[in-house]
N, C-alpha and C. Protein backbone atom coordinates (compact mmCIF):
# COMPACT_ATOMS: atom_id res chain seq x y z
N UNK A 1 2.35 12.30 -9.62
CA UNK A 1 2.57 12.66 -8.23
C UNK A 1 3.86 12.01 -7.76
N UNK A 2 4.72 12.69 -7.05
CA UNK A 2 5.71 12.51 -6.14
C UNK A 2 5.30 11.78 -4.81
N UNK A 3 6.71 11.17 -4.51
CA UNK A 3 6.30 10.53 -3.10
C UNK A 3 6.15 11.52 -2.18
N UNK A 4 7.32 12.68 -2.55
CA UNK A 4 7.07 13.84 -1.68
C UNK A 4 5.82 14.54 -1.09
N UNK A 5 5.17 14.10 -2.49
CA UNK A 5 4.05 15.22 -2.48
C UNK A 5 3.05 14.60 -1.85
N UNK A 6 2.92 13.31 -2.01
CA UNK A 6 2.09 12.48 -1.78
C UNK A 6 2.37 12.66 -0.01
N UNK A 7 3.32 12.71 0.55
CA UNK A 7 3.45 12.61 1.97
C UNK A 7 3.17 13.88 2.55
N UNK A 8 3.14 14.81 1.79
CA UNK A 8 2.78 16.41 2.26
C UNK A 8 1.29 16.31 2.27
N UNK A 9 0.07 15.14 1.98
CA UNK A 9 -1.12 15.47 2.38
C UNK A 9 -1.57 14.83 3.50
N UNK A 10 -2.60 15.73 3.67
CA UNK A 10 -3.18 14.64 4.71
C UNK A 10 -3.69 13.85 4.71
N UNK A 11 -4.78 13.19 5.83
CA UNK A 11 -5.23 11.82 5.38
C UNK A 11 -6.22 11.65 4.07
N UNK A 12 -6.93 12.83 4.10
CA UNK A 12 -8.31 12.32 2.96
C UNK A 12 -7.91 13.14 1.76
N UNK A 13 -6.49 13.85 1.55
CA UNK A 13 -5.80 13.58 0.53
C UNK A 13 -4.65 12.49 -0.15
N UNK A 14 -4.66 12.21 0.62
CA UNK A 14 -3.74 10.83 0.79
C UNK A 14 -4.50 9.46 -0.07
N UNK A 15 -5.71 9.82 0.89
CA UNK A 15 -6.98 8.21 0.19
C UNK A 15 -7.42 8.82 -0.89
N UNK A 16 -7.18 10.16 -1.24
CA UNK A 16 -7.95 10.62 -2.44
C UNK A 16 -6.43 10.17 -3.96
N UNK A 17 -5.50 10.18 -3.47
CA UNK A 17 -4.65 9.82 -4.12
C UNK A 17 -4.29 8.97 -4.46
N UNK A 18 -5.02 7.34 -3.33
CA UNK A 18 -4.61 5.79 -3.47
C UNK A 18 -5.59 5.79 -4.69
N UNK A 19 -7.23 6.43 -5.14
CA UNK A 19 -7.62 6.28 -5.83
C UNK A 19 -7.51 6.50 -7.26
N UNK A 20 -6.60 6.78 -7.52
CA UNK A 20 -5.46 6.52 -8.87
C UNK A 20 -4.34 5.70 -8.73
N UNK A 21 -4.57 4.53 -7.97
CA UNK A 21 -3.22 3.74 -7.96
C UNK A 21 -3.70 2.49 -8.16
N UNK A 22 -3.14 1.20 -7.95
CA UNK A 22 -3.09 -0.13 -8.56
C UNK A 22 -2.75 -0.52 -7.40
N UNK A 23 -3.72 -1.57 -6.89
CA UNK A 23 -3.77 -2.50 -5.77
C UNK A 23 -3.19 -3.58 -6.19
N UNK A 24 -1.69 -3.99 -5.89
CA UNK A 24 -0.91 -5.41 -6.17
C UNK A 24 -0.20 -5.59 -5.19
N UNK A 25 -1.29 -5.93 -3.89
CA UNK A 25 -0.89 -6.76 -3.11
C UNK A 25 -1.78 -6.70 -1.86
N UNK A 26 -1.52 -7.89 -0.54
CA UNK A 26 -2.01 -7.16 0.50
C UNK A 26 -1.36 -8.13 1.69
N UNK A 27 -1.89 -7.95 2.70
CA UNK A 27 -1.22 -9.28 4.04
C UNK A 27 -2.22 -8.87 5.09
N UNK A 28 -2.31 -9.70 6.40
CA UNK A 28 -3.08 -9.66 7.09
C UNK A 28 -1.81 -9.52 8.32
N UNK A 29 -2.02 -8.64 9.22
CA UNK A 29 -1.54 -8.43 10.51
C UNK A 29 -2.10 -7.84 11.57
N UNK A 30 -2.17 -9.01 12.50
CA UNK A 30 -3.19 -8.41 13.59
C UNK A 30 -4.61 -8.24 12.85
N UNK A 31 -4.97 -6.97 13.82
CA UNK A 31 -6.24 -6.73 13.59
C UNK A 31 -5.94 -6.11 12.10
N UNK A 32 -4.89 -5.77 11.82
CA UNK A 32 -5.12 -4.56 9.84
C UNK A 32 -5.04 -5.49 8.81
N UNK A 33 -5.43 -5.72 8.22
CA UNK A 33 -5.76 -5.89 6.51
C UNK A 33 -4.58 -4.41 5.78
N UNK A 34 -3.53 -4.98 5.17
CA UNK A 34 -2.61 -3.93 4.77
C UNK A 34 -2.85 -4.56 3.30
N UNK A 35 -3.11 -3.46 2.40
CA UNK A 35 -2.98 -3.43 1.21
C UNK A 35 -2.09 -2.23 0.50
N UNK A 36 -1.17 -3.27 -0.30
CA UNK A 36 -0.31 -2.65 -1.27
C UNK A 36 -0.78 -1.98 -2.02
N UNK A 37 -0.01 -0.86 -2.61
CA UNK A 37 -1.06 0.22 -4.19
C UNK A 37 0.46 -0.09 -4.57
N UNK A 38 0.46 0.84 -5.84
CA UNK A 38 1.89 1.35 -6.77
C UNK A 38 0.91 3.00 -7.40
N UNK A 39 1.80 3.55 -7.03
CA UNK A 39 1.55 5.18 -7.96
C UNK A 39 2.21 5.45 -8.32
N UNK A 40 2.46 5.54 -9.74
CA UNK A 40 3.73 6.37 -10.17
C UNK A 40 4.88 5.61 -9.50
N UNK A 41 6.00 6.46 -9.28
CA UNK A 41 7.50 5.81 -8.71
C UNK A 41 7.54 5.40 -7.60
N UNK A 42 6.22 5.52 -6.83
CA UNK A 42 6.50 5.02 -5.73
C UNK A 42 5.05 3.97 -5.01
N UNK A 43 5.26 3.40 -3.56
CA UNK A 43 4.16 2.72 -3.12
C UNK A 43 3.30 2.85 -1.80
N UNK A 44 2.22 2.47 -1.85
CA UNK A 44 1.71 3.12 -0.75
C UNK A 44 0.50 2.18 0.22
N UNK A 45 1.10 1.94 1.12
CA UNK A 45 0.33 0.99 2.46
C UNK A 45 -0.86 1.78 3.32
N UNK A 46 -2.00 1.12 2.85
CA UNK A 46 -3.21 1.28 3.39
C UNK A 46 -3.62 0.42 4.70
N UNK A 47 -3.14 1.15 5.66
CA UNK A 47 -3.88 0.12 6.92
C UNK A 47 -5.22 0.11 7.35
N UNK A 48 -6.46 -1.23 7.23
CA UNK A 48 -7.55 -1.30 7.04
C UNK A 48 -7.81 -1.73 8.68
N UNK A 49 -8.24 -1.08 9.30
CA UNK A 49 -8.47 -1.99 10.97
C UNK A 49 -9.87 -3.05 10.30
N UNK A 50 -9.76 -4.04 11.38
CA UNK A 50 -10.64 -4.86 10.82
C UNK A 50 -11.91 -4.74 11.65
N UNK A 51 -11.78 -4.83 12.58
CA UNK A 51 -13.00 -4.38 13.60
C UNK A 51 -13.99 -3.09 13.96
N UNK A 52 -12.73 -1.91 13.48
CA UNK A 52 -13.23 -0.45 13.40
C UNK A 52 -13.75 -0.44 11.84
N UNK A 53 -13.61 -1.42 10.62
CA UNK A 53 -14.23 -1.08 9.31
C UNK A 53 -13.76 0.33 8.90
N UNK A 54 -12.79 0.56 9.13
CA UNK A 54 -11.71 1.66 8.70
C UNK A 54 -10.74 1.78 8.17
N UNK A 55 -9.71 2.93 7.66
CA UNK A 55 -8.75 3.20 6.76
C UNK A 55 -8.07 3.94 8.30
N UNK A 56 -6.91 3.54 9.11
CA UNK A 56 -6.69 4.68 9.80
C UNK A 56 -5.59 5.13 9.68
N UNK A 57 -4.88 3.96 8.64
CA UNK A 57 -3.14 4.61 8.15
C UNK A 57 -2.69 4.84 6.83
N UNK A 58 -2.19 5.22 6.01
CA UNK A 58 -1.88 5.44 4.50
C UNK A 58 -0.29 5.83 4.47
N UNK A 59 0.58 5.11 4.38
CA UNK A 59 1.94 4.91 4.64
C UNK A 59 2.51 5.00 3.33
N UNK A 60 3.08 5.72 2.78
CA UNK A 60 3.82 5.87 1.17
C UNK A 60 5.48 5.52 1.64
N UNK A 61 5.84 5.12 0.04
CA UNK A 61 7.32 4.20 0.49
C UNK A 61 7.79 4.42 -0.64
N UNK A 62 9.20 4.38 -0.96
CA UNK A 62 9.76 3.69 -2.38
C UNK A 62 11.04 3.29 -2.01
N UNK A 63 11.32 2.56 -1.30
CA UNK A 63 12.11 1.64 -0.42
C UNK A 63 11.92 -0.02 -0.69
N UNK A 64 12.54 -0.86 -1.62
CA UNK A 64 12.17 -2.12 -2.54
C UNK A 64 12.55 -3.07 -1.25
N UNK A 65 12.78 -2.32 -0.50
CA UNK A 65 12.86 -3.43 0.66
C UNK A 65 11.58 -3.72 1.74
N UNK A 66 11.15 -2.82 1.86
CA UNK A 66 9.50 -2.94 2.54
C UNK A 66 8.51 -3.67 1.34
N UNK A 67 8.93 -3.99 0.55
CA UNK A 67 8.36 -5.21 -0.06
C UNK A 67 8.20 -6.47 -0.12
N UNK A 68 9.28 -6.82 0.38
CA UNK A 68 9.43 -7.96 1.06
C UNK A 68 8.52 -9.12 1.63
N UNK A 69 7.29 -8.13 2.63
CA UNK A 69 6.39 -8.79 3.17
C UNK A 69 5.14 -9.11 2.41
N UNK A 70 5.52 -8.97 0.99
CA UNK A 70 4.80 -9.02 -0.13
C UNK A 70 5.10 -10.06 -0.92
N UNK A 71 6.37 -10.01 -1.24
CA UNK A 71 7.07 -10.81 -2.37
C UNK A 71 7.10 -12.01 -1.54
N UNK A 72 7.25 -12.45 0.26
CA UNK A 72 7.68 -13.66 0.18
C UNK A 72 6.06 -14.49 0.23
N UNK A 73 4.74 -13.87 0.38
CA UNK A 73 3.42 -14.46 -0.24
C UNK A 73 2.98 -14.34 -1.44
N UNK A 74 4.10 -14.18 -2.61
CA UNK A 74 3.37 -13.96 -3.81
C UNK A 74 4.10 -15.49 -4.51
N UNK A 75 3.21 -16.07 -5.73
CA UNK A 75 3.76 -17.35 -6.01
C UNK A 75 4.02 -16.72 -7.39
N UNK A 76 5.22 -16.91 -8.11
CA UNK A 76 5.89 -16.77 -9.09
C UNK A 76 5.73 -17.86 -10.03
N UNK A 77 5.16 -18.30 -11.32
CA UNK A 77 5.50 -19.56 -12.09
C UNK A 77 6.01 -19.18 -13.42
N UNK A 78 6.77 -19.74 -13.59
CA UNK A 78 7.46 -19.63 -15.22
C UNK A 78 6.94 -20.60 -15.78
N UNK A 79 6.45 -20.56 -17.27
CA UNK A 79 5.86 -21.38 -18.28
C UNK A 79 7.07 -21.38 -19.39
N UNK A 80 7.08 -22.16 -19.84
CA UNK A 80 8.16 -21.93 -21.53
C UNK A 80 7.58 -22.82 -22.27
């Protein structure tokens, strides 16, 4: 799947599509619980409301810069 394509569905094709992807990552803002996926070439932001116990956004990206709010809570260690 394309990002394209991926943005041409709607919502409960959209969540039907996170379910072939890889959850590597997430952050807390406000009331949403945002979790990272990766599909294919591109990535895709699940906004979880926390109070409604819902999915009410599904945001696809492949922009290495909206990562950011990822990479600066992830801890990196090198072993040798």
């Amino acid at each position: 799947m394309t990002l394209k394509e991926f943005l041409q569905l709607d919502h409960n094709g959209r969540a039907a599509a996170v379910s072939n992807a890889v959850c590597i990552g997430g952050r807390n803002e406000g009331k949403f619980v945002i979790l990272l996926y990766q599909r294919d070439s591109f990535y895709i932001e699940v906004y979880y409301h926390k109070r409604y116990n819902q999915v009410l956004d599904l945001f696809g990206f492949d922009d290495m810069m909206l990562l950011d709010p990822y990479l600066d809570k992830m801890e990196i260690s090198l072993s040798y």
